[in-house]
C-alpha atoms as a PDB file:
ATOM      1  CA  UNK A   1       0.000   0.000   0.000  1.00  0.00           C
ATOM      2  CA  UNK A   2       1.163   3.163  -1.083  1.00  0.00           C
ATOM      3  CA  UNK A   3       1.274   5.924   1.861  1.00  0.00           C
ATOM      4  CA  UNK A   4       2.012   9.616   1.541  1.00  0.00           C
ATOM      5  CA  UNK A   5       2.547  11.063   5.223  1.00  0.00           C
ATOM      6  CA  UNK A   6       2.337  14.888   5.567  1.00  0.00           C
ATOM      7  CA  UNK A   7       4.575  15.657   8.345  1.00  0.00           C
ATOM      8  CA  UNK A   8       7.044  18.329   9.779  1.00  0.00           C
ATOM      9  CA  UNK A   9       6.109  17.242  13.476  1.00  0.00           C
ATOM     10  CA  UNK A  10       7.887  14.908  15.809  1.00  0.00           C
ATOM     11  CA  UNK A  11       4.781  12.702  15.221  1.00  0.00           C
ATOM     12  CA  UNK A  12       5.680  12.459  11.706  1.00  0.00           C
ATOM     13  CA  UNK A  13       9.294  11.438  11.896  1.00  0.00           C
ATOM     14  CA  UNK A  14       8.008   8.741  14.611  1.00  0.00           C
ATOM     15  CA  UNK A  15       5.763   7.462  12.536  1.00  0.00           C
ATOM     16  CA  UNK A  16       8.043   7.367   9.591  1.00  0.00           C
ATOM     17  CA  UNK A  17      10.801   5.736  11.504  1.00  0.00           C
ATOM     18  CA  UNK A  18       7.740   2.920  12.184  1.00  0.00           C
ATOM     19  CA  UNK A  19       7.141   2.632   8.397  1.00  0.00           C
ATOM     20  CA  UNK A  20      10.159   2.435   7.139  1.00  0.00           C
ATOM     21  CA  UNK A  21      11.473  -0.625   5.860  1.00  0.00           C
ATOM     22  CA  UNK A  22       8.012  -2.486   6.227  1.00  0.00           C
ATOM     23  CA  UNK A  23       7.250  -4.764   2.821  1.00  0.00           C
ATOM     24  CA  UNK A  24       3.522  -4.252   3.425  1.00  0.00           C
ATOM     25  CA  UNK A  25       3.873  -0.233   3.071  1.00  0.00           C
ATOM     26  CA  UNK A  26       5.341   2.122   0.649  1.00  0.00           C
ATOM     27  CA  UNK A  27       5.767   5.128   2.800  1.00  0.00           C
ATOM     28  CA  UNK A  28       6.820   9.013   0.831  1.00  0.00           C
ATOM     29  CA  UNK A  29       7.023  11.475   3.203  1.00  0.00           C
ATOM     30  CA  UNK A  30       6.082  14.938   2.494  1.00  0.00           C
ATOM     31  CA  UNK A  31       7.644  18.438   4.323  1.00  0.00           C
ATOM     32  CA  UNK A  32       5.823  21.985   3.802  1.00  0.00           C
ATOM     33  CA  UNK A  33       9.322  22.925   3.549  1.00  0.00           C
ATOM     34  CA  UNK A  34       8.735  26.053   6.127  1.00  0.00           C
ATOM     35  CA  UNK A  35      12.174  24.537   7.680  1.00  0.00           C
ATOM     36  CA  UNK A  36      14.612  24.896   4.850  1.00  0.00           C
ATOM     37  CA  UNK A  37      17.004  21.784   6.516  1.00  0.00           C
ATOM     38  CA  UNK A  38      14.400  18.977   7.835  1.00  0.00           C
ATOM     39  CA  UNK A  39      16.236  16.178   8.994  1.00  0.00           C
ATOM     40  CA  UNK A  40      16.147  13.203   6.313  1.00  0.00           C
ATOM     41  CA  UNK A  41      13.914  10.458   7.111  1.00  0.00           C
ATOM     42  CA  UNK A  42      14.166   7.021   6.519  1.00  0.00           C
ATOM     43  CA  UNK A  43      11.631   6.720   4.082  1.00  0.00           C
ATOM     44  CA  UNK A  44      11.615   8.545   0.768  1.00  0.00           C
ATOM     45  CA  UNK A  45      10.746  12.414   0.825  1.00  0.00           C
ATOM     46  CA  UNK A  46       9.576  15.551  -0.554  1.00  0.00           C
ATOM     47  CA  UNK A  47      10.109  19.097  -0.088  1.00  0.00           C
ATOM     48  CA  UNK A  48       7.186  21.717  -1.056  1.00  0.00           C
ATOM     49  CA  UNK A  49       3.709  22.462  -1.797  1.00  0.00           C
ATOM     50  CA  UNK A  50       1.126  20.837  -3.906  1.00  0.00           C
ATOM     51  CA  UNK A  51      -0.829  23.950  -5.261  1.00  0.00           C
ATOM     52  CA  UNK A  52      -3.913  23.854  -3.507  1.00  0.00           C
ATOM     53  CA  UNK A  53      -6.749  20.829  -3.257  1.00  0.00           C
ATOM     54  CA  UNK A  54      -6.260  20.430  -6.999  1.00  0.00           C
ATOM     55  CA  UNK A  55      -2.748  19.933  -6.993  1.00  0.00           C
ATOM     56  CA  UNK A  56      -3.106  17.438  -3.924  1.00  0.00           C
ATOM     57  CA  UNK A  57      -5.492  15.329  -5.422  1.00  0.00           C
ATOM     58  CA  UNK A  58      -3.567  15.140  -8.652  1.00  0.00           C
ATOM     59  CA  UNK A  59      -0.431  13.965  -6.553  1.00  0.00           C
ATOM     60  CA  UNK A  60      -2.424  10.925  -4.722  1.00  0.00           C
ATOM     61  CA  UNK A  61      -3.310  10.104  -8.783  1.00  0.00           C
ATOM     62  CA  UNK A  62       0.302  10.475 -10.286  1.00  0.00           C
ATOM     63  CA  UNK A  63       1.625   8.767  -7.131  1.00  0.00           C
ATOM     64  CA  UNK A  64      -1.055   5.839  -6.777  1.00  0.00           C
ATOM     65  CA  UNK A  65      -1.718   6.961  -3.177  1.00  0.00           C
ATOM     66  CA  UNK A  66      -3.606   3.855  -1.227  1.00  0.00           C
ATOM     67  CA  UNK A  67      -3.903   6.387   1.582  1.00  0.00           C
ATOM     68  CA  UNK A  68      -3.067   9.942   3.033  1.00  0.00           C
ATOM     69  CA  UNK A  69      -1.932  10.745   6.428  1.00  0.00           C
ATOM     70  CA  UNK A  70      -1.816  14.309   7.867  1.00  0.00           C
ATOM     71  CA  UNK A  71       0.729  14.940  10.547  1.00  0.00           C
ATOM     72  CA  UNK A  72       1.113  17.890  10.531  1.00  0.00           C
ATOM     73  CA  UNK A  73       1.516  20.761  12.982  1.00  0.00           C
ATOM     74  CA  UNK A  74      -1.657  21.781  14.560  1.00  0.00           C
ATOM     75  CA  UNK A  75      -1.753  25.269  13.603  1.00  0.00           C
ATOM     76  CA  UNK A  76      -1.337  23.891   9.879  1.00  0.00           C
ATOM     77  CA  UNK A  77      -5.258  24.266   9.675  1.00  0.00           C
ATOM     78  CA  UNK A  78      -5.438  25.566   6.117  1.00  0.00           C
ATOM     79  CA  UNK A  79      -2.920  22.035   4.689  1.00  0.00           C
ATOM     80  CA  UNK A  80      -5.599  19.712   7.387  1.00  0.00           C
ATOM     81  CA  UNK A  81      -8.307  21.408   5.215  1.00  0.00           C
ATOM     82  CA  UNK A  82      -6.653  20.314   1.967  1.00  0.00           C
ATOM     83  CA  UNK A  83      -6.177  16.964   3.190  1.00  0.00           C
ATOM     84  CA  UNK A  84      -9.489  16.571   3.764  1.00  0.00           C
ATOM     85  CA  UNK A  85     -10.892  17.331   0.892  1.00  0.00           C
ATOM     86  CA  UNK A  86      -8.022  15.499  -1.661  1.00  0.00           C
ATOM     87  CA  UNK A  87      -8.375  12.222   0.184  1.00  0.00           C
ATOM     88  CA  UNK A  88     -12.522  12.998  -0.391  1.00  0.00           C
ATOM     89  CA  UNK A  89     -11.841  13.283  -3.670  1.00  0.00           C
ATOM     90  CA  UNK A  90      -9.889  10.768  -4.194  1.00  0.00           C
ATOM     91  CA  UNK A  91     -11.412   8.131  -2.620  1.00  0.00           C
ATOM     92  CA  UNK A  92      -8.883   7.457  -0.750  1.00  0.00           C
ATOM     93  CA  UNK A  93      -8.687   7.251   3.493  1.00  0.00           C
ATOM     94  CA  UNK A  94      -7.183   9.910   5.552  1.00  0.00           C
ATOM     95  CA  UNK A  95      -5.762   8.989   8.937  1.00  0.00           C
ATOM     96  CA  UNK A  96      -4.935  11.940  11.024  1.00  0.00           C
ATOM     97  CA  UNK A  97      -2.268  12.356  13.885  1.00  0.00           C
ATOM     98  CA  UNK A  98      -2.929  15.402  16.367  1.00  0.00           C
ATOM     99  CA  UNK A  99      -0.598  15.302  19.491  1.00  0.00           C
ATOM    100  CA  UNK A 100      -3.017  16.155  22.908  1.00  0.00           C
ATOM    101  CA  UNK A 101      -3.527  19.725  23.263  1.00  0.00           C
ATOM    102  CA  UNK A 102      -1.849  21.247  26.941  1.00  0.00           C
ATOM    103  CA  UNK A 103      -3.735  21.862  29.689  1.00  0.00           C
ATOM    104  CA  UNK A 104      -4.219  24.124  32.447  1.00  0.00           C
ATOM    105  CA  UNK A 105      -2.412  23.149  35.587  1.00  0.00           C
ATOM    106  CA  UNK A 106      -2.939  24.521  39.191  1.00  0.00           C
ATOM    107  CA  UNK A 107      -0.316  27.654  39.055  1.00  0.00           C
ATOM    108  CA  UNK A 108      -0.649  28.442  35.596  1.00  0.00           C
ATOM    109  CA  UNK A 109      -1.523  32.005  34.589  1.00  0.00           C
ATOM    110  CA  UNK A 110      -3.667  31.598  31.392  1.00  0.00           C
ATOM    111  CA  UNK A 111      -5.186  34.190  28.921  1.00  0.00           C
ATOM    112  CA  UNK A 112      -6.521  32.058  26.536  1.00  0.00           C
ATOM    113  CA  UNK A 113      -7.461  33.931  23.101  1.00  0.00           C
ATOM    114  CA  UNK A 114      -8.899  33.135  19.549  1.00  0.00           C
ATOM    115  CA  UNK A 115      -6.519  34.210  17.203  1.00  0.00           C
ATOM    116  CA  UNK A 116      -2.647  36.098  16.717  1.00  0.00           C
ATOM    117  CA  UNK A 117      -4.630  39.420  16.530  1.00  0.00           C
ATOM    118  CA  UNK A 118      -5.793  38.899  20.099  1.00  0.00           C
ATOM    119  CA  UNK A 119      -3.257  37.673  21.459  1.00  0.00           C
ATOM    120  CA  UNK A 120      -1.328  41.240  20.581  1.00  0.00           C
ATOM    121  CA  UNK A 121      -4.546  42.498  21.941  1.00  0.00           C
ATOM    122  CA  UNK A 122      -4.254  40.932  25.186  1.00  0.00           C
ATOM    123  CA  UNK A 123      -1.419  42.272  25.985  1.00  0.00           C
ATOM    124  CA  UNK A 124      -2.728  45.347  27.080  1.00  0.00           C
ATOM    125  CA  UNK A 125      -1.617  49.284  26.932  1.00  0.00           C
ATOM    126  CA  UNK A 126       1.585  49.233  28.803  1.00  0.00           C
ATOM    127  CA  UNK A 127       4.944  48.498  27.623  1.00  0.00           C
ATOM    128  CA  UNK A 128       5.795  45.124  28.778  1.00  0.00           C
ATOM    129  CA  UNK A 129       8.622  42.608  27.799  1.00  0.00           C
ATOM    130  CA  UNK A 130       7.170  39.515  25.739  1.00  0.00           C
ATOM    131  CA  UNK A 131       8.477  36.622  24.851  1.00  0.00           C
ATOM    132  CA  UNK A 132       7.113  35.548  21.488  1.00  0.00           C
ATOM    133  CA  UNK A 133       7.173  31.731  20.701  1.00  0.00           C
ATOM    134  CA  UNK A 134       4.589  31.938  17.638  1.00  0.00           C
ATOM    135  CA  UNK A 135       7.032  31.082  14.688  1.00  0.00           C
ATOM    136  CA  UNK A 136       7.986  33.014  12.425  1.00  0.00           C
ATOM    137  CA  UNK A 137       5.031  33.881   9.801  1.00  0.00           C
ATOM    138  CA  UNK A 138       2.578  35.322  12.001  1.00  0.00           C
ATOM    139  CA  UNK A 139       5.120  38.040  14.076  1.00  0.00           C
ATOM    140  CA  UNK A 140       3.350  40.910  12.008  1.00  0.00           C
ATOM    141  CA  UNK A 141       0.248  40.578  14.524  1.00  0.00           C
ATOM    142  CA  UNK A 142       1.858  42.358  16.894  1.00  0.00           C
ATOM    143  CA  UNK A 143       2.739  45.433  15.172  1.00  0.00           C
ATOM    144  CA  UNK A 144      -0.441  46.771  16.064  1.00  0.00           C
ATOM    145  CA  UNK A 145       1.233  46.371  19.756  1.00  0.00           C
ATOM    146  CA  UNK A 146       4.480  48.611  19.024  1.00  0.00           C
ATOM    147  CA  UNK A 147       4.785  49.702  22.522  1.00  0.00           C
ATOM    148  CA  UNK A 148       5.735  46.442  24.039  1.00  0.00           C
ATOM    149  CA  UNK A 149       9.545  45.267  24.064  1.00  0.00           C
ATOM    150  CA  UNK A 150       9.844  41.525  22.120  1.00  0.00           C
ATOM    151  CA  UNK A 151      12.094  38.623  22.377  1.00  0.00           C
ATOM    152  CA  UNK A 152      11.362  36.450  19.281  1.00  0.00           C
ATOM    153  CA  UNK A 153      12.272  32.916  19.182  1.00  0.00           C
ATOM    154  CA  UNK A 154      12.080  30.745  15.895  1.00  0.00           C
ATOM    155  CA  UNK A 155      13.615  27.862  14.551  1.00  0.00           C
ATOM    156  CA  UNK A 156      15.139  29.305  11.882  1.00  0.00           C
ATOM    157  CA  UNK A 157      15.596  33.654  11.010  1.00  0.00           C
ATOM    158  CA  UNK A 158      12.774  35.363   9.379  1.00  0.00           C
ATOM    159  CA  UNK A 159      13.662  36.176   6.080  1.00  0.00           C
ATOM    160  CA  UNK A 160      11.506  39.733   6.415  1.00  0.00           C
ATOM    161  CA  UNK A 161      12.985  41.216   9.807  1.00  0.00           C
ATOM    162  CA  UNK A 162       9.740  42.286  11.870  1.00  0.00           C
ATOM    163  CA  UNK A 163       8.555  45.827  11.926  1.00  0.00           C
ATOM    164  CA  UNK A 164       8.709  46.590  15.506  1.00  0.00           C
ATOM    165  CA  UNK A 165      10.201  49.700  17.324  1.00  0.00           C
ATOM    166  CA  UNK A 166      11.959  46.940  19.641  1.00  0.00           C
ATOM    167  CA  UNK A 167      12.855  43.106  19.264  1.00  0.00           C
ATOM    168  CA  UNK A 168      15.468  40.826  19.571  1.00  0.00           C
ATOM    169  CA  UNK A 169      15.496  37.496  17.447  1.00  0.00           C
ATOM    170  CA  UNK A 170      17.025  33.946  18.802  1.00  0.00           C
ATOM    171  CA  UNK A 171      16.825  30.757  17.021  1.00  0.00           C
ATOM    172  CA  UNK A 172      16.511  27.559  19.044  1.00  0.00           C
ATOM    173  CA  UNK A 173      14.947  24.218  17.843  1.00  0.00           C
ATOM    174  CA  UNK A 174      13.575  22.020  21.276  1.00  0.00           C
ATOM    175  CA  UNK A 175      13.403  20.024  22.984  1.00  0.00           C
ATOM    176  CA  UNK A 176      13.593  22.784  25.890  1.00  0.00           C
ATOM    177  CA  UNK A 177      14.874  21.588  29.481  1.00  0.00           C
ATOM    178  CA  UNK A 178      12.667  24.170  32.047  1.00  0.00           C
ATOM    179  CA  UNK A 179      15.909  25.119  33.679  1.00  0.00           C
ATOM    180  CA  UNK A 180      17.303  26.412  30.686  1.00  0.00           C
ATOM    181  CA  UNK A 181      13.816  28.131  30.002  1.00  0.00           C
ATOM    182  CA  UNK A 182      13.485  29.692  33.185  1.00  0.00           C
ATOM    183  CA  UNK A 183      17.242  31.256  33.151  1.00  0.00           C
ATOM    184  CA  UNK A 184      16.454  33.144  29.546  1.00  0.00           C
ATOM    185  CA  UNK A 185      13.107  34.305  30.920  1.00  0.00           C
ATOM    186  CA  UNK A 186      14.863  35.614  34.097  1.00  0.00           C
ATOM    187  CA  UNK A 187      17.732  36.829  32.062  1.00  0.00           C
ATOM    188  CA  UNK A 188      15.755  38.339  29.305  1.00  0.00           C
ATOM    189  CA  UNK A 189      13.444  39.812  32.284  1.00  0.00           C
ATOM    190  CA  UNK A 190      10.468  38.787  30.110  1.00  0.00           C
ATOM    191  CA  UNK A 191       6.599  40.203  31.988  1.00  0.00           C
ATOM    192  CA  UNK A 192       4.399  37.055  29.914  1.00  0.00           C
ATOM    193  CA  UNK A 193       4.634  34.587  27.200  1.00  0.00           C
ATOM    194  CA  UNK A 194       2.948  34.365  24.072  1.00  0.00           C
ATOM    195  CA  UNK A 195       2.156  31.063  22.741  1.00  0.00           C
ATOM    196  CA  UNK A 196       0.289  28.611  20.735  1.00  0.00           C
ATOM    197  CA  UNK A 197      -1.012  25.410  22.217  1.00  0.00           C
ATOM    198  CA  UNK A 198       1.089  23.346  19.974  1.00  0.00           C
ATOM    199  CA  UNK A 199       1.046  20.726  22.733  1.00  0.00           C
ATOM    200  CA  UNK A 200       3.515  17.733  22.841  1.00  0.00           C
ATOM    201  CA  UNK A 201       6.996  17.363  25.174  1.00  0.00           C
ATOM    202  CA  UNK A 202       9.681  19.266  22.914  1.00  0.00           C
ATOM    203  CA  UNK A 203       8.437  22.957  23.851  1.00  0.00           C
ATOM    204  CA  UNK A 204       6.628  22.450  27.057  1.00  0.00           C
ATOM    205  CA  UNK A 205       9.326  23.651  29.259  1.00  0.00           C
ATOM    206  CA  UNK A 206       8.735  26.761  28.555  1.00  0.00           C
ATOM    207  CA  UNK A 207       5.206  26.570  29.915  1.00  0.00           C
ATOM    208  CA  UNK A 208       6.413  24.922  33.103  1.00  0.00           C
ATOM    209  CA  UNK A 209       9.072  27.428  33.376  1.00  0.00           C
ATOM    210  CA  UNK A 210       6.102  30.370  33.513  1.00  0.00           C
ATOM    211  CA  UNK A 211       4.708  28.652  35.696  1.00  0.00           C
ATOM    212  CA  UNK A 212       7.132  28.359  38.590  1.00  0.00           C
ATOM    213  CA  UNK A 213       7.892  31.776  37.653  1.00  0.00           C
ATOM    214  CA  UNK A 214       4.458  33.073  38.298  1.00  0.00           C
ATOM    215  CA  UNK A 215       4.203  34.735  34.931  1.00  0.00           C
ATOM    216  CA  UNK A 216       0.803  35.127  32.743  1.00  0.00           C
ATOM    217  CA  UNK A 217       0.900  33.503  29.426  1.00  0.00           C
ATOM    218  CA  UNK A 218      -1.158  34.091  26.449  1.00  0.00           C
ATOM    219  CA  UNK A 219      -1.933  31.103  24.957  1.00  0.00           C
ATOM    220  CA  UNK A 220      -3.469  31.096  21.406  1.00  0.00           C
ATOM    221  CA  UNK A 221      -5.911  28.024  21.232  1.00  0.00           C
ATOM    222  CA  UNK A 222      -6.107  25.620  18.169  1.00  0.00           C
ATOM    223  CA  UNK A 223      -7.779  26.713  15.383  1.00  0.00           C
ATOM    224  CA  UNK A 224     -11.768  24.137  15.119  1.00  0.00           C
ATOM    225  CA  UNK A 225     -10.925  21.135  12.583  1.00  0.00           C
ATOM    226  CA  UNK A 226     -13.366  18.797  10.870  1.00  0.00           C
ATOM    227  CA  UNK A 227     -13.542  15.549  10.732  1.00  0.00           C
ATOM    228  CA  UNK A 228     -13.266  12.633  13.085  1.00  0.00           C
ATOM    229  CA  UNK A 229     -11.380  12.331  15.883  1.00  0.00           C
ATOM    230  CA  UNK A 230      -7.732  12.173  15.470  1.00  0.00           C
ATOM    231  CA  UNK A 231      -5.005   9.607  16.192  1.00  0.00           C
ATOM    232  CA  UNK A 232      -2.596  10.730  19.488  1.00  0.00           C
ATOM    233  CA  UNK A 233       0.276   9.724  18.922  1.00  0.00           C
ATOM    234  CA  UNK A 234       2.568   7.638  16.402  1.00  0.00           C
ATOM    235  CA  UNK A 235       1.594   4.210  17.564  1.00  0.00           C
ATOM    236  CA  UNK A 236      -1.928   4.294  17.276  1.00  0.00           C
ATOM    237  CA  UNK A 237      -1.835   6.108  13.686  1.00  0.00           C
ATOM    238  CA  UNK A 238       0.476   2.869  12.692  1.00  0.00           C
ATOM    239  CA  UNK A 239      -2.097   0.643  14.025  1.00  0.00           C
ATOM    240  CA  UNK A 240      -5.010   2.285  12.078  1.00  0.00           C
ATOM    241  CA  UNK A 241      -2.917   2.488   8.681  1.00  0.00           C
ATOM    242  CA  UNK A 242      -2.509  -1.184   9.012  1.00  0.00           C
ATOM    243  CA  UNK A 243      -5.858  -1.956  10.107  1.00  0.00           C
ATOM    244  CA  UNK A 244      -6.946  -0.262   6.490  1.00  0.00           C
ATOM    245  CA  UNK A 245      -3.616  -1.821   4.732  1.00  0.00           C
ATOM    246  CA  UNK A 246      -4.572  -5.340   5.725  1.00  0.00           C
ATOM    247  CA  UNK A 247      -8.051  -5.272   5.925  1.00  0.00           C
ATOM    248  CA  UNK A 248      -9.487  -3.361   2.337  1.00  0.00           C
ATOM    249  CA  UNK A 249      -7.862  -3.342  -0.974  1.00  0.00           C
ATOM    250  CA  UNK A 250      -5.683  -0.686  -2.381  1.00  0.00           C
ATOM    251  CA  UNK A 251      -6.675   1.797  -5.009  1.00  0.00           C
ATOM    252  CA  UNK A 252      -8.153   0.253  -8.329  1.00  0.00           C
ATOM    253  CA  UNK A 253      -8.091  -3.597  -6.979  1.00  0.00           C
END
């Protein structure tokens, strides 16, 4: 069966690493390509975009796709969209991996918001020092908030530098230890965090780190998907793909 995993998450690469090398499964894995260096996989990969539903669904035909996967990150609402509707379309089945959102723990200083444009919102009026852990293609949201002092974090440099009055830029890729988290917010003498509820283990230290530190955080919550519910984790997205590998029959059989 012929598999074509959207990915650029840690789910993905587990997931991958579970495929590879199976006889049963034919596994191409496929990267947005927002990181310009992904690490190579051990299953055969792509770099880019498709060009829309269209294009998508005229991949899974070119490629003889038995079945689409969709880990990817998620805040990637508009590619979980596409996904969707190609597999739809295709006729094909779509298995999707969604790590557990976070949750709110006794000590943690929440102001959960909609959207980027809130978030900047919320804030508030008076200059403050933020740490910014959104990525790096939604920083002009906060321009609206010019009066606030950022510390950007990214995994790799915006190629537009942001239009703010005052910023600093670091790159860091996690996992994050919370000791290390709480000695740049202490150091960095940040006033609240900006987030999205990405979930997972590799950036969660900065979350605990707020935490002990008794600082608010704005956290941006996930944007509403469709569909039915989605697989946790790596292991139980293998179990389904096989579960539709061994028990219908690929595409045109």
């Amino acid at each position: 069966m012929r598999v074509l995993l959207l990915g650029g998450t840690s789910e993905a690469s587990k997931l991958a690493r579970l495929l590879a090398g199976r006889p049963d499964l034919d596994c191409l894995l496929s990267f947005a390509g927002r990181t310009k260096t992904p690490l190579a996989p051990p299953v055969p990969f792509r770099i880019g975009g498709f060009g829309g539903v269209d294009g998508l669904v005229a991949f899974l035909a070119t490629q003889e796709i038995d079945l689409l996967v969709d880990a990817t990150h998620p805040f990637a609402e508009q590619m979980s969209q596409n996904a969707e509707a190609a597999a739809k379309r295709a006729g094909i089945p779509l298995v999707a991996v969604e790590r557990p959102p976070w949750s709110r723990e006794p000590g943690d200083q929440w102001i959960e918001v909609a959207d980027m444009a809130r978030a900047a919102e919320a804030l508030g009026v008076a200059p403050r020092r933020v740490f910014l852990t959104i990525g790096r293609l939604q920083l002009a949201s906060f321009e609206a908030a010019p009066q606030h002092s950022y510390l950007i974090r990214t995994i790799e440099t915006a190629e537009v530098a942001p239009n703010f009055p005052s910023y600093q830029v670091i790159s860091g890729l996690g996992p994050f230890t919370q000791e290390d988290e709480e000695r740049l917010l202490r150091a960095a003498k940040i006033d609240v965090l900006v987030t999205k509820n990405s979930g997972g283990q590799a950036t969660i230290a900065k979350i605990l780190a707020a935490r002990a530190l008794g600082l608010p955080v704005v956290m941006v919550q996930r944007p509403h998907r469709t569909g039915n519910g989605a697989c946790h984790d790596a292991a139980e997205a293998l179990h389904v793909i096989l579960r539709h590998c061994h028990g219908s029959a690929p595409r045109g059989e």
